[in-house]
Protein backbone atom coordinates (compact mmCIF):
# COMPACT_ATOMS: atom_id res chain seq x y z
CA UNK A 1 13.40 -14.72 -7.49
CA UNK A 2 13.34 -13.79 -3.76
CA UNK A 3 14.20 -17.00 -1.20
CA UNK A 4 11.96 -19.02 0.22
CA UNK A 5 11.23 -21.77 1.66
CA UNK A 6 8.05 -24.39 0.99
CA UNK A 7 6.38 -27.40 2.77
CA UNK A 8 3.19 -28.43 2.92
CA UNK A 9 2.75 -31.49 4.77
CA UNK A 10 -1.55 -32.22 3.75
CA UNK A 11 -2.68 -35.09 2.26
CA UNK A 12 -5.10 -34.14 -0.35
CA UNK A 13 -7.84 -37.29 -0.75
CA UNK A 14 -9.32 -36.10 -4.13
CA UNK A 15 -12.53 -37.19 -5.97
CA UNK A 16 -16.07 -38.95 -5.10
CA UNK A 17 -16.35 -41.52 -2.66
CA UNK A 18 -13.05 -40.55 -1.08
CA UNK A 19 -14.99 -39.39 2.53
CA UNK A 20 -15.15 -43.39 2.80
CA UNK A 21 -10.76 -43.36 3.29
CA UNK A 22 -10.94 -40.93 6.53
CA UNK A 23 -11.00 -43.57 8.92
CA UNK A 24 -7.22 -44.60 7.60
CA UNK A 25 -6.03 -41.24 8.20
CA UNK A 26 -7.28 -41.16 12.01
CA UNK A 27 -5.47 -42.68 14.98
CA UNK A 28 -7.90 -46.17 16.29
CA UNK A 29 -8.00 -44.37 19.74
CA UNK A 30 -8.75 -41.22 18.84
CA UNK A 31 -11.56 -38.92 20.74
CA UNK A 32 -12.54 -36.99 17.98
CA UNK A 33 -14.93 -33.85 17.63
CA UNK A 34 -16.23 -33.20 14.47
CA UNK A 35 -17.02 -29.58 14.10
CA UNK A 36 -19.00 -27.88 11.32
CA UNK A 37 -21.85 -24.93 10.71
CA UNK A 38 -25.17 -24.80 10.26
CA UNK A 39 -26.10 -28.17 9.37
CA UNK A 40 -25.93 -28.09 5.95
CA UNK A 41 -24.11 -31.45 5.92
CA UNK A 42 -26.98 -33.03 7.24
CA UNK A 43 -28.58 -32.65 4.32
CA UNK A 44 -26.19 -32.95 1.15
CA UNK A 45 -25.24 -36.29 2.46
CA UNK A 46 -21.79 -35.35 3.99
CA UNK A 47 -22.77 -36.21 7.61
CA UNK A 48 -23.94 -39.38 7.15
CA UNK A 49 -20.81 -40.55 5.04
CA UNK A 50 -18.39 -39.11 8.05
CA UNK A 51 -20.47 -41.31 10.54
CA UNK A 52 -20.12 -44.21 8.31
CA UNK A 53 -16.37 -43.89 7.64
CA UNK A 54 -16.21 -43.05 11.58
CA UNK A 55 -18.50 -45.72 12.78
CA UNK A 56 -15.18 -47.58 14.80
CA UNK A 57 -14.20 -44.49 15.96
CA UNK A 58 -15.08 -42.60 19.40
CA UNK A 59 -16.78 -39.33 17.43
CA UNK A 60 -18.33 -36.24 19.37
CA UNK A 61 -19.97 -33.20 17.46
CA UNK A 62 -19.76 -29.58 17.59
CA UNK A 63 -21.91 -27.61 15.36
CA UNK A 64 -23.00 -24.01 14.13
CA UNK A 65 -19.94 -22.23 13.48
CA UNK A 66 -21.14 -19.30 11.16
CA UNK A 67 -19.81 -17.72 8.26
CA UNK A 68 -16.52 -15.39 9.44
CA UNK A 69 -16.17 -17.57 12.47
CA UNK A 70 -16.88 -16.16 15.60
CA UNK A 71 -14.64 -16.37 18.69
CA UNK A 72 -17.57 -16.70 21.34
CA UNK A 73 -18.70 -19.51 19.09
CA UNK A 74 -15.27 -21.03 19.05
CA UNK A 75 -14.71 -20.73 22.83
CA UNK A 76 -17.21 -23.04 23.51
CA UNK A 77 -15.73 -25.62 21.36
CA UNK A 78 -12.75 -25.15 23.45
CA UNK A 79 -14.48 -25.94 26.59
CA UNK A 80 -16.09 -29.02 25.33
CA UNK A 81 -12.77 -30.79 24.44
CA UNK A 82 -11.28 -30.20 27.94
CA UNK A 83 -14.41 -31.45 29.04
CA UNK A 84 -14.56 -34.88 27.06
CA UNK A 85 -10.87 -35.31 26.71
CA UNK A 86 -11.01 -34.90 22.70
CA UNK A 87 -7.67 -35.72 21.19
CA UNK A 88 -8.53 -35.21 17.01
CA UNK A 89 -10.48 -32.76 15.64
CA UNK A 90 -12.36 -32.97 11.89
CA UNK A 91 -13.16 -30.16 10.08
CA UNK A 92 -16.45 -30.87 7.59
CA UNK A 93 -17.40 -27.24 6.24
CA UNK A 94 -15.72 -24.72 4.41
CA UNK A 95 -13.14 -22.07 4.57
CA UNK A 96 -15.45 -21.03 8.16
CA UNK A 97 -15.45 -23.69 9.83
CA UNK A 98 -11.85 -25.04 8.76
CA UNK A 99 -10.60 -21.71 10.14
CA UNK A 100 -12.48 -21.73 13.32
CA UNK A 101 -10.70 -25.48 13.98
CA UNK A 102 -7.10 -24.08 13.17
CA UNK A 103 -7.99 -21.55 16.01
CA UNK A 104 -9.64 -24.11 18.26
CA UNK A 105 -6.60 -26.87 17.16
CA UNK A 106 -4.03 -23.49 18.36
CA UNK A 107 -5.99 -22.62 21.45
CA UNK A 108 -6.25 -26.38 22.88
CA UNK A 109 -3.45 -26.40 24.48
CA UNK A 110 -2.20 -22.65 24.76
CA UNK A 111 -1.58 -21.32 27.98
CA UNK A 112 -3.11 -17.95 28.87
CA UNK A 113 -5.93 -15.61 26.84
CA UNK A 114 -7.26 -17.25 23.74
CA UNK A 115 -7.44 -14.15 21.90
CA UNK A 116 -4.02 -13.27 22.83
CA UNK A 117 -2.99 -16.17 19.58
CA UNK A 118 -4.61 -13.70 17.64
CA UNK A 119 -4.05 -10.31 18.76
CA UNK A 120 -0.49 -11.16 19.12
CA UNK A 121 -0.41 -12.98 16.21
CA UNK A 122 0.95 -16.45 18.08
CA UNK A 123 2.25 -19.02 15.44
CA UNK A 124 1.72 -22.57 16.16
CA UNK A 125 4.72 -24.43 15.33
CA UNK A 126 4.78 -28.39 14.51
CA UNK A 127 3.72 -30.62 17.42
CA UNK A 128 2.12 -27.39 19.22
CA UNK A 129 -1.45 -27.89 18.11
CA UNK A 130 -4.24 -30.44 18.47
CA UNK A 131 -4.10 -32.63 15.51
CA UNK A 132 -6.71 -31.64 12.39
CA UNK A 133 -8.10 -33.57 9.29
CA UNK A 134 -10.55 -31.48 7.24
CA UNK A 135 -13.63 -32.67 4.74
CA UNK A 136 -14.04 -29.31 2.43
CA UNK A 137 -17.66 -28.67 0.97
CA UNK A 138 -17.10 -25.27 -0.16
CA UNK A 139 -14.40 -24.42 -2.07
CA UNK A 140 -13.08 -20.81 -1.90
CA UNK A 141 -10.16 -19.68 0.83
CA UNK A 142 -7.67 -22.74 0.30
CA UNK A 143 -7.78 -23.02 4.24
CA UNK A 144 -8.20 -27.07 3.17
CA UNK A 145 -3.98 -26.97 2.30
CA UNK A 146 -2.69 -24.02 4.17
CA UNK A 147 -2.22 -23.26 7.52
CA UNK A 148 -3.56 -19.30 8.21
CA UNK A 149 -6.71 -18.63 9.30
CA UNK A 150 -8.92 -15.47 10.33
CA UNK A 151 -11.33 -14.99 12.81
CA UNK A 152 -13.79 -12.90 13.91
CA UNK A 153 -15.11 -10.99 17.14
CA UNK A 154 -18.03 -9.00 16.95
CA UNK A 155 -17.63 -7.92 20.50
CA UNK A 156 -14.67 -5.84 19.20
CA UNK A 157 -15.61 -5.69 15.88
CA UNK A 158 -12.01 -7.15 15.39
CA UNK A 159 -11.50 -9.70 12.39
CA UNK A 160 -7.61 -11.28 13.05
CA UNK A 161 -5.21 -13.59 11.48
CA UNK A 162 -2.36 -15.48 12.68
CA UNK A 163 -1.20 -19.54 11.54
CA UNK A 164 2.05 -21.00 11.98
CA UNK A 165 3.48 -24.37 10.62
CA UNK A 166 1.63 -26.40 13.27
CA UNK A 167 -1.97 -25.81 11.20
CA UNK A 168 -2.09 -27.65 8.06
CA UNK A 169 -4.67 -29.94 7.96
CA UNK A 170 -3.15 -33.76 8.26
CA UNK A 171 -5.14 -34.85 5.62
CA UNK A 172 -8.26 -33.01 3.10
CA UNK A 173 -11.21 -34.70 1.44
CA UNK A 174 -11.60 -32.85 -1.66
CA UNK A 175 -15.10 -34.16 -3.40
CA UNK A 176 -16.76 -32.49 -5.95
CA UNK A 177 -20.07 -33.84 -5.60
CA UNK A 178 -20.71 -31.61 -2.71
CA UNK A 179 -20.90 -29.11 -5.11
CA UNK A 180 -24.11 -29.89 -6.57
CA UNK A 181 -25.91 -28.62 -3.37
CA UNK A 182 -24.18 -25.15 -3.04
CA UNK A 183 -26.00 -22.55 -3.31
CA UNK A 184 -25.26 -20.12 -6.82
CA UNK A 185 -24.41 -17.23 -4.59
CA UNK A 186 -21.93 -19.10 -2.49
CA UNK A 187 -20.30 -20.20 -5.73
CA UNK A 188 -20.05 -16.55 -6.81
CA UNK A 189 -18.44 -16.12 -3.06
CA UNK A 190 -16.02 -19.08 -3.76
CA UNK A 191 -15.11 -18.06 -7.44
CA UNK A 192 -14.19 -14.26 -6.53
CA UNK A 193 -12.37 -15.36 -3.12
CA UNK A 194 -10.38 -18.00 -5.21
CA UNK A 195 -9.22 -15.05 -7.98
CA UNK A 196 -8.17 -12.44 -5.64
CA UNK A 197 -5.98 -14.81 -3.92
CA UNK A 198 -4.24 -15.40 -7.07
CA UNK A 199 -4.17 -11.65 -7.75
CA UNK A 200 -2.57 -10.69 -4.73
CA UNK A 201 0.26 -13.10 -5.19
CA UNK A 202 0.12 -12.28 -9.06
CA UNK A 203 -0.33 -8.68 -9.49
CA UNK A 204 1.67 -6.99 -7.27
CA UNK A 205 5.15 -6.10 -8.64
CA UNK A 206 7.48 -7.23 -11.55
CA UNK A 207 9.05 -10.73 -10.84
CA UNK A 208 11.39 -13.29 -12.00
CA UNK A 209 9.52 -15.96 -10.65
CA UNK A 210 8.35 -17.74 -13.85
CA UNK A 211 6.92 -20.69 -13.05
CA UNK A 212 4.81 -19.40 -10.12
CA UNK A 213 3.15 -16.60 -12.59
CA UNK A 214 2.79 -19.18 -14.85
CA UNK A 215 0.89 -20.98 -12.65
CA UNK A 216 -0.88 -17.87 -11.35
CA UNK A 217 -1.87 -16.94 -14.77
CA UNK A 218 -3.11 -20.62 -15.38
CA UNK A 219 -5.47 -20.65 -12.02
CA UNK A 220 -7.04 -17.43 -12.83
CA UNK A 221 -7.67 -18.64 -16.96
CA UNK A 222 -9.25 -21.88 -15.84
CA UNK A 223 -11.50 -20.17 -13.20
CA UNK A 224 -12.77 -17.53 -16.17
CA UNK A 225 -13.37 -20.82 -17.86
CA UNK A 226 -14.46 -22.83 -15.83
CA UNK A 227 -17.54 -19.99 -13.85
CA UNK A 228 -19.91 -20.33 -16.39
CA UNK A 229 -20.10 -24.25 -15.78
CA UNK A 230 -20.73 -24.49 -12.13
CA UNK A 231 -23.17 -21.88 -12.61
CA UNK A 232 -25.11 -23.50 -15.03
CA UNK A 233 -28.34 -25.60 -13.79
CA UNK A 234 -26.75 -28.70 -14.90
CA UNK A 235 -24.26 -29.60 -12.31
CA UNK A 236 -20.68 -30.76 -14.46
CA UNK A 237 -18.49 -33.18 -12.68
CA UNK A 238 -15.90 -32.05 -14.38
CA UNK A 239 -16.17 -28.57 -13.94
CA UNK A 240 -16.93 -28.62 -10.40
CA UNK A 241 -13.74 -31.18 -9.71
CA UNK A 242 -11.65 -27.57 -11.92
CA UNK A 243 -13.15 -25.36 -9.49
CA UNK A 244 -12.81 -27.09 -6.18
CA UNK A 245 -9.02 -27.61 -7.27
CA UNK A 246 -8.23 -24.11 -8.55
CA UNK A 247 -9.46 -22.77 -4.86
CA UNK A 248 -7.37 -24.92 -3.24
CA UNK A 249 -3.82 -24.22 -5.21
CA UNK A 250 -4.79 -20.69 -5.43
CA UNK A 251 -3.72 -20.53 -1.58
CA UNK A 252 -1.72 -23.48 -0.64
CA UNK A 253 1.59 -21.78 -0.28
CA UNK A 254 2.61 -22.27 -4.19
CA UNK A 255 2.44 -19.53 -6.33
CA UNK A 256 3.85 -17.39 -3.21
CA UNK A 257 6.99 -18.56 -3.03
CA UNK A 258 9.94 -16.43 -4.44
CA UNK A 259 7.46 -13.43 -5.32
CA UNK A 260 6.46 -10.07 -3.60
CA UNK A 261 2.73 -10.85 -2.63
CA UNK A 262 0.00 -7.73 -1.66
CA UNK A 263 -2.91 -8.06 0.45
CA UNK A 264 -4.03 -4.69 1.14
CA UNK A 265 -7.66 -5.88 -0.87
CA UNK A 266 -8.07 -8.61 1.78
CA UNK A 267 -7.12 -6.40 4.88
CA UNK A 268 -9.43 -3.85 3.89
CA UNK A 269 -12.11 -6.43 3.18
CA UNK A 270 -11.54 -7.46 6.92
CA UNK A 271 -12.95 -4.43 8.08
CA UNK A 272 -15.91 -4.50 6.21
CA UNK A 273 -16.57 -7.60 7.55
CA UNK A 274 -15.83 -6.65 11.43
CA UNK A 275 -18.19 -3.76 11.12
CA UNK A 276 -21.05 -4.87 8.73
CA UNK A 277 -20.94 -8.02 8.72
CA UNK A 278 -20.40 -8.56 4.94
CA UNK A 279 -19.71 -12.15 3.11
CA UNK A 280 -15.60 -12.03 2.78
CA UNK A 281 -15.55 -12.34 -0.80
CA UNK A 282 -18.37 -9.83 -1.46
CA UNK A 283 -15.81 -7.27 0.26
CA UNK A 284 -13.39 -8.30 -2.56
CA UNK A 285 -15.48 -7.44 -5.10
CA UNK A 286 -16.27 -3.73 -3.70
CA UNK A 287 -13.11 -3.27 -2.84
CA UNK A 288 -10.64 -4.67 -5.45
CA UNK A 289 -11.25 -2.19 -9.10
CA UNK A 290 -10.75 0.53 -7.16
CA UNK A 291 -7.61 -0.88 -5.57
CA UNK A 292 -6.41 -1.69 -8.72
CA UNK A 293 -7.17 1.17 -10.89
CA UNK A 294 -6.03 3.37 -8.34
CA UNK A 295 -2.48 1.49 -7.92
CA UNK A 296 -2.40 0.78 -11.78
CA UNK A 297 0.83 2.71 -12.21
CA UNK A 298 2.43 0.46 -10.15
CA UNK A 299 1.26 -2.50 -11.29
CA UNK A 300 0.95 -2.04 -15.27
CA UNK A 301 3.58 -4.19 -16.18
CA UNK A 302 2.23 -7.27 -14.38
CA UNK A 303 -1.14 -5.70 -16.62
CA UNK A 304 0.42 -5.99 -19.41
CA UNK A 305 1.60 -9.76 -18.61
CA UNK A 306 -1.80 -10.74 -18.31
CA UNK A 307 -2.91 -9.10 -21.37
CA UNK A 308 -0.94 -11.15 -23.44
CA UNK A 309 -2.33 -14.30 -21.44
CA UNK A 310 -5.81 -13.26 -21.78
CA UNK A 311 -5.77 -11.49 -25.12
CA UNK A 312 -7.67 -14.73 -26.68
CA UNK A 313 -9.95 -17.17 -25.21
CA UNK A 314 -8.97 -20.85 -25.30
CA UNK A 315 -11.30 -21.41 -28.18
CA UNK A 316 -9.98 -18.82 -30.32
CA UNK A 317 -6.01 -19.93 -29.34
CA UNK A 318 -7.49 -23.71 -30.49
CA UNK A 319 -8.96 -22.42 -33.49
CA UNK A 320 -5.82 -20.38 -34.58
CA UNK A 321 -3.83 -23.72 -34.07
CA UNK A 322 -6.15 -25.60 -36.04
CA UNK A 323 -6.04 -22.67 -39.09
CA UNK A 324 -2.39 -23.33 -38.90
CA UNK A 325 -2.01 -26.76 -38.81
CA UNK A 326 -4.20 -27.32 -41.91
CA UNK A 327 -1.73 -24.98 -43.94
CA UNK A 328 1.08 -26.64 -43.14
CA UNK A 329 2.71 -28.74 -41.08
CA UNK A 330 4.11 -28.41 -38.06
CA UNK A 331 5.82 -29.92 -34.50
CA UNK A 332 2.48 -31.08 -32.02
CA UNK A 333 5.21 -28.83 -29.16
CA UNK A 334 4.40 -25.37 -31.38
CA UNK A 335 2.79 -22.64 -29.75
CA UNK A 336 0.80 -19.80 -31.06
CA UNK A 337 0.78 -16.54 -29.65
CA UNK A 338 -1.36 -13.51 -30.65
CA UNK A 339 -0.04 -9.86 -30.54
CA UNK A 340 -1.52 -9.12 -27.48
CA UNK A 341 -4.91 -6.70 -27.88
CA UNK A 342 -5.39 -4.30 -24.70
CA UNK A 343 -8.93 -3.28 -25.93
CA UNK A 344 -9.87 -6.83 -25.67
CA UNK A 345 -8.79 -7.71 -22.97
CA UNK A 346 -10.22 -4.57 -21.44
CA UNK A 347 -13.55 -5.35 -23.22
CA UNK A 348 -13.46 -8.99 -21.26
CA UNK A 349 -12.63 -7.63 -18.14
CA UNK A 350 -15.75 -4.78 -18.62
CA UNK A 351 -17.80 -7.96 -19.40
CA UNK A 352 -16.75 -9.73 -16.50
CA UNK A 353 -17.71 -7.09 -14.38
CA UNK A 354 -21.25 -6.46 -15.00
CA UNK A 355 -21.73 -10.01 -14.67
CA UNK A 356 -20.43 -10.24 -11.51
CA UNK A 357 -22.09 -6.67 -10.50
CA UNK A 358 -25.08 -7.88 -11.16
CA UNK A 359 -24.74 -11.21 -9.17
CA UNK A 360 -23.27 -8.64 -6.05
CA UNK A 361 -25.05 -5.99 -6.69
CA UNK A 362 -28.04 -6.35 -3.54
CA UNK A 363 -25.21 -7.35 -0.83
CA UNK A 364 -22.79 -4.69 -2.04
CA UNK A 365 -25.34 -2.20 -2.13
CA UNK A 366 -26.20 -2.46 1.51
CA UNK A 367 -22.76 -2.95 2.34
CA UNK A 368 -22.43 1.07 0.73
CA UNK A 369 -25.76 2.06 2.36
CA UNK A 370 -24.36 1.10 5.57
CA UNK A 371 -20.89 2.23 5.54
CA UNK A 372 -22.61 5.85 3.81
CA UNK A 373 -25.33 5.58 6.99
CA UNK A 374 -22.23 4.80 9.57
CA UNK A 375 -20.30 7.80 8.47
């Protein structure tokens, strides 16, 4: 296991009704701009629960910050704090617009060339930044509990990270219930986002990192299992509550730690967003089989790993247990494990694909007319 070290200072506020706590987490005196996209709050019921919880509090608005957050955009929101003397910004959006406040919480108080944070990748150490709580309603980059973000410049076509220690969130209202209102699509977005995170901090080289595989290996199982659910038409609590979660620890500094990670799928992603314009996680899903059959030599062994967690699903492991148990018996603590089957698992995976092609397929195919009509 390499060395590492690991904090994450956020406050997660988990569950329904948990919007309500916010104004606990937020200074009394506190100028605060709330900044989100295109409005969609307004109408899933998010907006008016911030106002509510904020109703003591002096609260300003900034809105439509779009999807790959744009640094014009942004800019604006920088003026508008000098302007009113804001002191606390809120976050209520998703991965977009928690982003675009890490660069506007960064940029605050920076002295020179905004984009310079970025271009020179500045990290914004503790105390540096202008203090952030966020209110996630689309899970999917684990922005809510880390403290990267990316941005975008279509001036340049540029798409740039940079973060530092200074950008966690102070606090994160996790709710499922905003969930019901997402789009299907945007779930697709969130699901494939959420899984290649895991796989770039996953399948990359051998390790000795136990624990954070096994905790890799559990994210991506439970979002296999738990897709079909929060696509269905009838929204599942439960489900959606797996879902939001598995987003968030699938990027919150965890399974990284001690363990060579790879994010050649993302960069390259990045530029198909820059140039085109593409959803982020759509770029994933063009990108990432080819990445990975092409560097399969290299990374069969961690292959192999998760064939032998994936060989069965969980139904099949319970049943096996349950044929067991009734022949004889044995300690609750015992653990059966199949010989793993490669053709199965490469059957699932096959499976998994055309699913997902199909749900991709009209984005990703004029992503590919357009890159094939640029060249």
């Amino acid at each position: 296991m390499l060395n590492f070290e690991f904090k994450n200072p956020t406050k997660i506020l988990f569950g329904k009704g948990e919007i309500a706590k916010i104004s606990n987490e937020i200074p009394k005196d506190a100028r605060i701009l709330m900044i989100y996209g295109g409005g969609s709050i307004k109408n899933n019921g998010v907006y008016d629960q911030v106002k509510a919880a904020l109703k003591d509090h002096t609260l300003y608005e900034f809105g439509g910050v779009p999807a790959n957050p744009e640094y014009e955009v942004l800019i604006n929101a920088i003026s508008f704090i000098k302007e009113n003397n804001i002191t606390y910004l809120l976050a209520v959006g998703g991965g977009s617009v928690i982003d675009g406040t890490k660069f506007i919480s960064a940029a605050a108080h920076y002295e020179g060339e905004p984009w310079d944070i970025l271009r020179k990748q500045v990290r914004t150490f503790e105390g540096e930044g202008m203090p952030f709580g966020s209110i996630l309603t689309l899970p999917a980059t684990g922005s809510e509990m880390n403290s990267g973000y990316v941005i975008s410049r279509r001036e340049t076509n540029e798409k740039l990270s940079s973060g530092g220690p200074g950008l966690f969130p102070q606090f994160s209202v996790l709710d499922p219930e905003v969930i019901r209102s997402i789009p299907k699509n945007q779930i697709v977005n969130g699901i494939t986002d959420a899984y290649t995170h895991v796989l770039e901090q996953y399948m990359t080289a051998p390790s000795s990192a136990d624990l954070q595989e096994r905790i890799a290996e559990s994210i991506l199982i439970s979002l296999q299992e738990t897709a079909p659910k929060v696509l269905a038409d009838d929204f599942n609590y439960d489900a959606a509550g797996n879902f939001m979660w598995c987003c968030t620890m699938a990027l919150n500094g965890l399974i990284q730690k001690g363990v060579i990670t790879d994010w050649a799928v993302h960069a390259m992603g990045h530029e198909l967003t820059a140039y085109f314009g593409i959803d982020h996680a759509r770029t994933l899903a063009i990108i990432a089989p080819s990445h990975y059959r092409y560097n399969f030599e290299d990374k069969k062994e961690n292959w192999l790993n998760m064939q032998k967690e994936f060989g069965e699903s969980k139904t099949e492991r319970q049943k096996k247990k349950q044929n067991q148990e009734s022949k004889s018996l044995k300690s609750s603590s015992t653990v059966f494990i199949s010989k793993p089957d490669f053709l199965s698992i490469r059957k699932n995976i096959k499976g998994q694909q055309k699913k997902w092609k199909k749900l991709l397929q009209t984005e990703t195919g004029l992503a590919l007319e357009s890159i094939k009509t640029d060249s």
